[in-house]
Each structure stands twice: as C-alpha cells, then as structure tokens.
C-alpha atoms as a PDB file:
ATOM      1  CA  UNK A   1     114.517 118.686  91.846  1.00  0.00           C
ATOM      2  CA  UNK A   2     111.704 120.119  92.762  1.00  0.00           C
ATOM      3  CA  UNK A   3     109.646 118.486  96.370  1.00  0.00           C
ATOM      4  CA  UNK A   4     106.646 119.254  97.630  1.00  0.00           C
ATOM      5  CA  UNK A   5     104.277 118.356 100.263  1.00  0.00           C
ATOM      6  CA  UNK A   6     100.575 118.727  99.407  1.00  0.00           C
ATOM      7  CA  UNK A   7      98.055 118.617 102.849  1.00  0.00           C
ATOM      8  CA  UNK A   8      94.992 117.920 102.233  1.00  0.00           C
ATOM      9  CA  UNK A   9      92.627 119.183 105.159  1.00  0.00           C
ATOM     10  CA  UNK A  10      88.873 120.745 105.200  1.00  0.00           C
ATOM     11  CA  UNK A  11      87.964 123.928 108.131  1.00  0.00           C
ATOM     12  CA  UNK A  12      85.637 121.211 109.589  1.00  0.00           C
ATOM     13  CA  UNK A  13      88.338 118.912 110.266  1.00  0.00           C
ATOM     14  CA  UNK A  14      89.309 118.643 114.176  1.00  0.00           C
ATOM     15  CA  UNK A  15      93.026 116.457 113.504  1.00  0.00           C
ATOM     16  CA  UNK A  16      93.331 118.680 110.670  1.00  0.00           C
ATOM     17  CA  UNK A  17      93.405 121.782 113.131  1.00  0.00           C
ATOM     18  CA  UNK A  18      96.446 119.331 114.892  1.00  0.00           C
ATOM     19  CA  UNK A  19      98.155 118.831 112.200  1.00  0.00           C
ATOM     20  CA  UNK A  20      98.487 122.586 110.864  1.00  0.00           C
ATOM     21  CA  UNK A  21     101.131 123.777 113.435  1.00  0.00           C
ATOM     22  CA  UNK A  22     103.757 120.766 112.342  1.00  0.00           C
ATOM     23  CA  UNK A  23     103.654 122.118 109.001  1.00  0.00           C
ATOM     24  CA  UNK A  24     103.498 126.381 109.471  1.00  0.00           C
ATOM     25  CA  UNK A  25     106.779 125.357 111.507  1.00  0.00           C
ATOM     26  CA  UNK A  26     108.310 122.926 108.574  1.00  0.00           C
ATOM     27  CA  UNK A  27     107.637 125.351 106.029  1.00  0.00           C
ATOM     28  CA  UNK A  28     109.782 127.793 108.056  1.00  0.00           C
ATOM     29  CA  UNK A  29     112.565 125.396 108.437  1.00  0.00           C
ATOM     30  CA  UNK A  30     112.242 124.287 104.666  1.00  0.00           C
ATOM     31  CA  UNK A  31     112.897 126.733 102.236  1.00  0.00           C
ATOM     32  CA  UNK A  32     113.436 124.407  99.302  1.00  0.00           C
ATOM     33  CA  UNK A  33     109.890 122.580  99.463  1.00  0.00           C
ATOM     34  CA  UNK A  34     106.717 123.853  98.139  1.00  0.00           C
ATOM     35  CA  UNK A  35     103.919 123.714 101.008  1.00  0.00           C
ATOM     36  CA  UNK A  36     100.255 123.664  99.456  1.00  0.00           C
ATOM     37  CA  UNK A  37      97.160 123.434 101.242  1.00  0.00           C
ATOM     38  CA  UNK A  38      94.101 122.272  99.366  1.00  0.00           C
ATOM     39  CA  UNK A  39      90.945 122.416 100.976  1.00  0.00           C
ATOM     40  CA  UNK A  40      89.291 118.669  99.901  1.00  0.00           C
ATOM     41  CA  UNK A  41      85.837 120.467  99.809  1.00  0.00           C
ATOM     42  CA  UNK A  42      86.840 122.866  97.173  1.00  0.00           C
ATOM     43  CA  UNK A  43      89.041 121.350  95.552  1.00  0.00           C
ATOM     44  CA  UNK A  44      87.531 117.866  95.003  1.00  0.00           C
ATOM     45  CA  UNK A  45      88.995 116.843  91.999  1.00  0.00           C
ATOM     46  CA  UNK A  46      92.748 117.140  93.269  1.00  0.00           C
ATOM     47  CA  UNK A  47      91.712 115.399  96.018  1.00  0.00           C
ATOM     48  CA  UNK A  48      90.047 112.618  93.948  1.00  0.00           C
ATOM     49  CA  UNK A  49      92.944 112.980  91.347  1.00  0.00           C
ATOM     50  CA  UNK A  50      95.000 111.737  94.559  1.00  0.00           C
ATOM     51  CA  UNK A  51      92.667 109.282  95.737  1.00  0.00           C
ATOM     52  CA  UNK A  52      92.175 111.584  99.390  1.00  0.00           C
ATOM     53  CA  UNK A  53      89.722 109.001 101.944  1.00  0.00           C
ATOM     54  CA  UNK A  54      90.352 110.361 104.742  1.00  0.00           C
ATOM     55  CA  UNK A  55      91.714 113.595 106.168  1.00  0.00           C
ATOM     56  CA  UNK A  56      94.127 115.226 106.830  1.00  0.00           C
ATOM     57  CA  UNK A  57      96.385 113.241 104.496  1.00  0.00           C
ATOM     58  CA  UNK A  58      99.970 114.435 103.919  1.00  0.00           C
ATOM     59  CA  UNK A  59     101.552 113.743 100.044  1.00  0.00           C
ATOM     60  CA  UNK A  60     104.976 114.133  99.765  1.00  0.00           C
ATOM     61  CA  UNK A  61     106.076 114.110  96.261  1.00  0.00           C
ATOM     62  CA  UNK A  62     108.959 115.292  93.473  1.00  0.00           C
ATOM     63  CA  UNK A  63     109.757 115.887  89.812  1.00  0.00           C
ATOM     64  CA  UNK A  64     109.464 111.514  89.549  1.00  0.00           C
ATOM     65  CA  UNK A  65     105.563 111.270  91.641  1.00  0.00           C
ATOM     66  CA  UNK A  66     104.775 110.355  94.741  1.00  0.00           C
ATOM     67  CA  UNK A  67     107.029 109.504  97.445  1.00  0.00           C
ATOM     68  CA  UNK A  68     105.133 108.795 100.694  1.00  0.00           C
ATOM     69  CA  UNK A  69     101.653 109.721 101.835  1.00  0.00           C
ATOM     70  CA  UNK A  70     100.443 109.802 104.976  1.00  0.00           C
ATOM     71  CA  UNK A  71      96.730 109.837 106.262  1.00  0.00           C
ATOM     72  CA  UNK A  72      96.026 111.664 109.981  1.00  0.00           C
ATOM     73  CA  UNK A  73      98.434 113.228 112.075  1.00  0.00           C
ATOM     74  CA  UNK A  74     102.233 112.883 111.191  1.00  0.00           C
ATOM     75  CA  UNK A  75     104.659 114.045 113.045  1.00  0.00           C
ATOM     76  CA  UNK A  76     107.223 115.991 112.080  1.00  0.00           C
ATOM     77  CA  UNK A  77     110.115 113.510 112.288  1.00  0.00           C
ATOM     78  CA  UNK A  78     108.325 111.406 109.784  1.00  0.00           C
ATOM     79  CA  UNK A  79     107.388 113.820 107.487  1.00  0.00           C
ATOM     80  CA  UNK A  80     111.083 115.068 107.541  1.00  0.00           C
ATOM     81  CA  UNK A  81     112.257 111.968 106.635  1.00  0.00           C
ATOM     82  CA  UNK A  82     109.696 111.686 103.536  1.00  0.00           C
ATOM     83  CA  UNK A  83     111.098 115.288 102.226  1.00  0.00           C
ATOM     84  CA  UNK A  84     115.035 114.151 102.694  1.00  0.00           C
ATOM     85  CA  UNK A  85     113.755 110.953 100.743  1.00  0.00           C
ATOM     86  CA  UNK A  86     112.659 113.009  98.112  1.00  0.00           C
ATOM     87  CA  UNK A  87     115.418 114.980  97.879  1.00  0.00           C
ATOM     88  CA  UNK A  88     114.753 118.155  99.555  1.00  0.00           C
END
C-alpha cells in the first residue's frame, strides 16, 4: 500500500517555516512514505482539488483516499500516528 503525506505550504508562510523541520526529519525516519511538498501558490489547483484554507495543512493519505488532514503545525507524534493509520 502505498502512503503518503502531501504538505501544503507557500515561501511566505511563517508556521509553514515551523513546520518544515518535523517533516525533513520524518522523511528520514520513513522510508516507505512518499513526502511531497506543493507550494499552494503554484500549484493552486491541487490545493483547491484538496480543498487547502489555510496553511500549512498536512494530508495524509493511501491507495483507499484520505486518512487524516491536519491544518497548522502538527507535531510529529500526531502525524506518526496518521501514517501507522494508513498503513505505513
């Protein structure tokens, strides 16, 4: 199965620059997740495709959709425990 974790941030974004060193660490620690960045201002249409408000906001998903999503800064713990719910 495959998980991933989708962030969606913007440069401008001050808890965005907070949130960035949770996830360069996860994506060390978790080889079997895909880690994508998309950048809300040019990428709009994902963003819209996943109904982003607000920023940074954190999708964790898998091969059946969207497990949890979280909107500002998550820590790690909880984001953990959204990839082992998804099966990573």
């Amino acid at each position: 199965m495959t998980v991933t974790l989708k962030d969606f941030y913007a440069d401008w974004c001050g808890p965005c620059k907070t949130q960035d060193p949770i996830l360069e660490e996860m994506e060390d620690d978790w080889d079997g997740v895909e880690f994508e960045k998309i950048d809300v201002d040019e990428h709009q249409d994902v963003a819209n495709e996943y109904q982003v408000r607000s920023i940074p906001t954190i999708v964790v998903e898998n091969d059946d959709g969207v497990v949890e999503r979280f909107v500002g800064v998550t820590q790690r713990d909880e984001l953990e425990d959204a990839l082992e719910e998804a099966g990573a």
